[in-house]
C-alpha atoms as a PDB file:
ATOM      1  CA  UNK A   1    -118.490  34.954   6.970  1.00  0.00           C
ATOM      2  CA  UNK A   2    -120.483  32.821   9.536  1.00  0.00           C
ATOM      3  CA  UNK A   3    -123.230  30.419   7.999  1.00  0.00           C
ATOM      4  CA  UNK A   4    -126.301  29.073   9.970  1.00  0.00           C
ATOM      5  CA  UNK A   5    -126.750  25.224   9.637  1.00  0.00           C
ATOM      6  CA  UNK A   6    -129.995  24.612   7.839  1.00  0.00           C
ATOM      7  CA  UNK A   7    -130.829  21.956   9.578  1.00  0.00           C
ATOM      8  CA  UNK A   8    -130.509  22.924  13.808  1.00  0.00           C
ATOM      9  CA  UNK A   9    -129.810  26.637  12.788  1.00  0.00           C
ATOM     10  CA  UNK A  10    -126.501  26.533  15.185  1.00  0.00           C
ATOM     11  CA  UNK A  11    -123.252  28.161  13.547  1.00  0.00           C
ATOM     12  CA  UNK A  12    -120.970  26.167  11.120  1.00  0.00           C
ATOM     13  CA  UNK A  13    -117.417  26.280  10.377  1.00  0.00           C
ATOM     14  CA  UNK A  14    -116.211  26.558   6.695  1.00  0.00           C
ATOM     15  CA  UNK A  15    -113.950  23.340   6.379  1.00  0.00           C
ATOM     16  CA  UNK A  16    -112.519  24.351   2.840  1.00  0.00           C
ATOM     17  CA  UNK A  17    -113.274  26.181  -0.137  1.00  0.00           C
ATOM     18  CA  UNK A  18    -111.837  27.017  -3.405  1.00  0.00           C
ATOM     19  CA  UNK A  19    -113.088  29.444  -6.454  1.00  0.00           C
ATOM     20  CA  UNK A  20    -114.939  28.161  -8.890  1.00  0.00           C
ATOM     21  CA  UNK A  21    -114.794  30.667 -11.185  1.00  0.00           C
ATOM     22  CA  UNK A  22    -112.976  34.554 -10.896  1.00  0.00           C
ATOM     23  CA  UNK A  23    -116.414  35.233  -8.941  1.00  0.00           C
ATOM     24  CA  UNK A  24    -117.492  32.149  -7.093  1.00  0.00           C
ATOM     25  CA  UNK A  25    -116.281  30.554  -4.356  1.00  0.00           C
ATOM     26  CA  UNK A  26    -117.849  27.274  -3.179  1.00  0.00           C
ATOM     27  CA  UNK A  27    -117.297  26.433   0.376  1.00  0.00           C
ATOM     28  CA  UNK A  28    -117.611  23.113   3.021  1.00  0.00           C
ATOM     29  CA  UNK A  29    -119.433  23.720   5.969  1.00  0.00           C
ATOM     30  CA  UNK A  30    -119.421  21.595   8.816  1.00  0.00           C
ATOM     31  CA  UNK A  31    -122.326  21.982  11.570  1.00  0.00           C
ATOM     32  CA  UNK A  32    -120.548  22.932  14.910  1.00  0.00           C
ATOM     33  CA  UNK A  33    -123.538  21.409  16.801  1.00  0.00           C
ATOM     34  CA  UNK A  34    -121.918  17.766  17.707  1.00  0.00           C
ATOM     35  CA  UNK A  35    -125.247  16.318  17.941  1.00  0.00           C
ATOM     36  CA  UNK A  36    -126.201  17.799  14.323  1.00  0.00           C
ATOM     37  CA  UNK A  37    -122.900  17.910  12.602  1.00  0.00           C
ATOM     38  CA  UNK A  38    -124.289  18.422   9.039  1.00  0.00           C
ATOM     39  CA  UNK A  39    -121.995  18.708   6.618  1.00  0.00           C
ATOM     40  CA  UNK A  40    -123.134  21.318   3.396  1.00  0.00           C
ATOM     41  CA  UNK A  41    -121.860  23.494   0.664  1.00  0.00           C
ATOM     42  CA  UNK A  42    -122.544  26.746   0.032  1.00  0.00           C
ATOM     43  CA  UNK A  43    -121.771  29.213  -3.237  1.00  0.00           C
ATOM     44  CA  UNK A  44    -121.042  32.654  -2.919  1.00  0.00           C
ATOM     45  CA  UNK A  45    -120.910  35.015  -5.936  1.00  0.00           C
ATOM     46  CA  UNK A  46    -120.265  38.669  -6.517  1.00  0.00           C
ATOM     47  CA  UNK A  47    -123.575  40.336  -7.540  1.00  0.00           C
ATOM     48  CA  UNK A  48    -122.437  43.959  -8.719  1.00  0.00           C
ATOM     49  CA  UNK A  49    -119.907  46.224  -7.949  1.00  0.00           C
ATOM     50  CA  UNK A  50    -121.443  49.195  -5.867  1.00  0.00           C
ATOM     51  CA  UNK A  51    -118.038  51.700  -6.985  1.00  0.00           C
ATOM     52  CA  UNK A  52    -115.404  51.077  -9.118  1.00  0.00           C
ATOM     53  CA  UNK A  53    -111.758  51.635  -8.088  1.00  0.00           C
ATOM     54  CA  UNK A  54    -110.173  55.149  -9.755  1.00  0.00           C
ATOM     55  CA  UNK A  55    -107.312  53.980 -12.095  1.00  0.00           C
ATOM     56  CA  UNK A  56    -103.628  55.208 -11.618  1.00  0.00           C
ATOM     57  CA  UNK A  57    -104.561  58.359 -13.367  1.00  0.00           C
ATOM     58  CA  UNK A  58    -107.444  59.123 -11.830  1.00  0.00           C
ATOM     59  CA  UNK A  59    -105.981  58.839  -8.544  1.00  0.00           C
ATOM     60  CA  UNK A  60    -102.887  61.350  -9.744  1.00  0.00           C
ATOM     61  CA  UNK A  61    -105.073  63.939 -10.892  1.00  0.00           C
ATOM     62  CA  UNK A  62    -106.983  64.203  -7.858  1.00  0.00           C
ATOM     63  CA  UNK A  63    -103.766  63.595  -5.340  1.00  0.00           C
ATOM     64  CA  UNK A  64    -102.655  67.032  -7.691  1.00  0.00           C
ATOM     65  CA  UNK A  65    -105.980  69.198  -7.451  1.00  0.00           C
ATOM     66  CA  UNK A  66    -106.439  68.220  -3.894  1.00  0.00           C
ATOM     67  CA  UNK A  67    -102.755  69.547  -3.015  1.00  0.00           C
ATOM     68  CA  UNK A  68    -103.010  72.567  -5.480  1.00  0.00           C
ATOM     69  CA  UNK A  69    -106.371  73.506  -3.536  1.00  0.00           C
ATOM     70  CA  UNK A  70    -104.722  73.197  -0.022  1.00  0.00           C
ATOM     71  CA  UNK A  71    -101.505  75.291  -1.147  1.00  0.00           C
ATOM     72  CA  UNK A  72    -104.108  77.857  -2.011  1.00  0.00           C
ATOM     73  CA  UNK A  73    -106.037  78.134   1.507  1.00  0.00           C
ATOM     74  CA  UNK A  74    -102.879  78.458   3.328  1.00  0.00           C
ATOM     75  CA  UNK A  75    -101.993  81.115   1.098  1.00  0.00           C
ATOM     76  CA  UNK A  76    -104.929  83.245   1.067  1.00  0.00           C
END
């Protein structure tokens, strides 16, 4: 993901980074204006999860129904 110095607003290049935590990751940033070259960190943390993955099981029983349903169309 592409950050935006805040200083000169050009495009800056993530040097390094490491997580600070299971959801956090702190990053370098290094102004690719030569003129500018600001040097900044940034944080980025998970906010929610939007869907949760289906579990082994989950994904069984529907890999079953779905093939039991098309078994059924091409037999009708």
């Amino acid at each position: 993901m592409a950050m935006r110095c805040p200083v000169c607003g050009e495009t800056a290049h993530v040097r390094s980074s490491f997580y600070a935590t299971k959801t956090t990751k702190e990053s370098y940033h290094q102004c690719k204006n030569i003129e500018c070259s600001c040097t900044f960190k940034t944080l980025e943390t998970l906010y929610s999860i939007i869907r949760q993955p289906l579990s082994p099981d989950e994904i069984e029983k529907k890999l079953n129904q779905t093939c039991c349903l098309t078994s059924l169309l091409y037999i009708v």
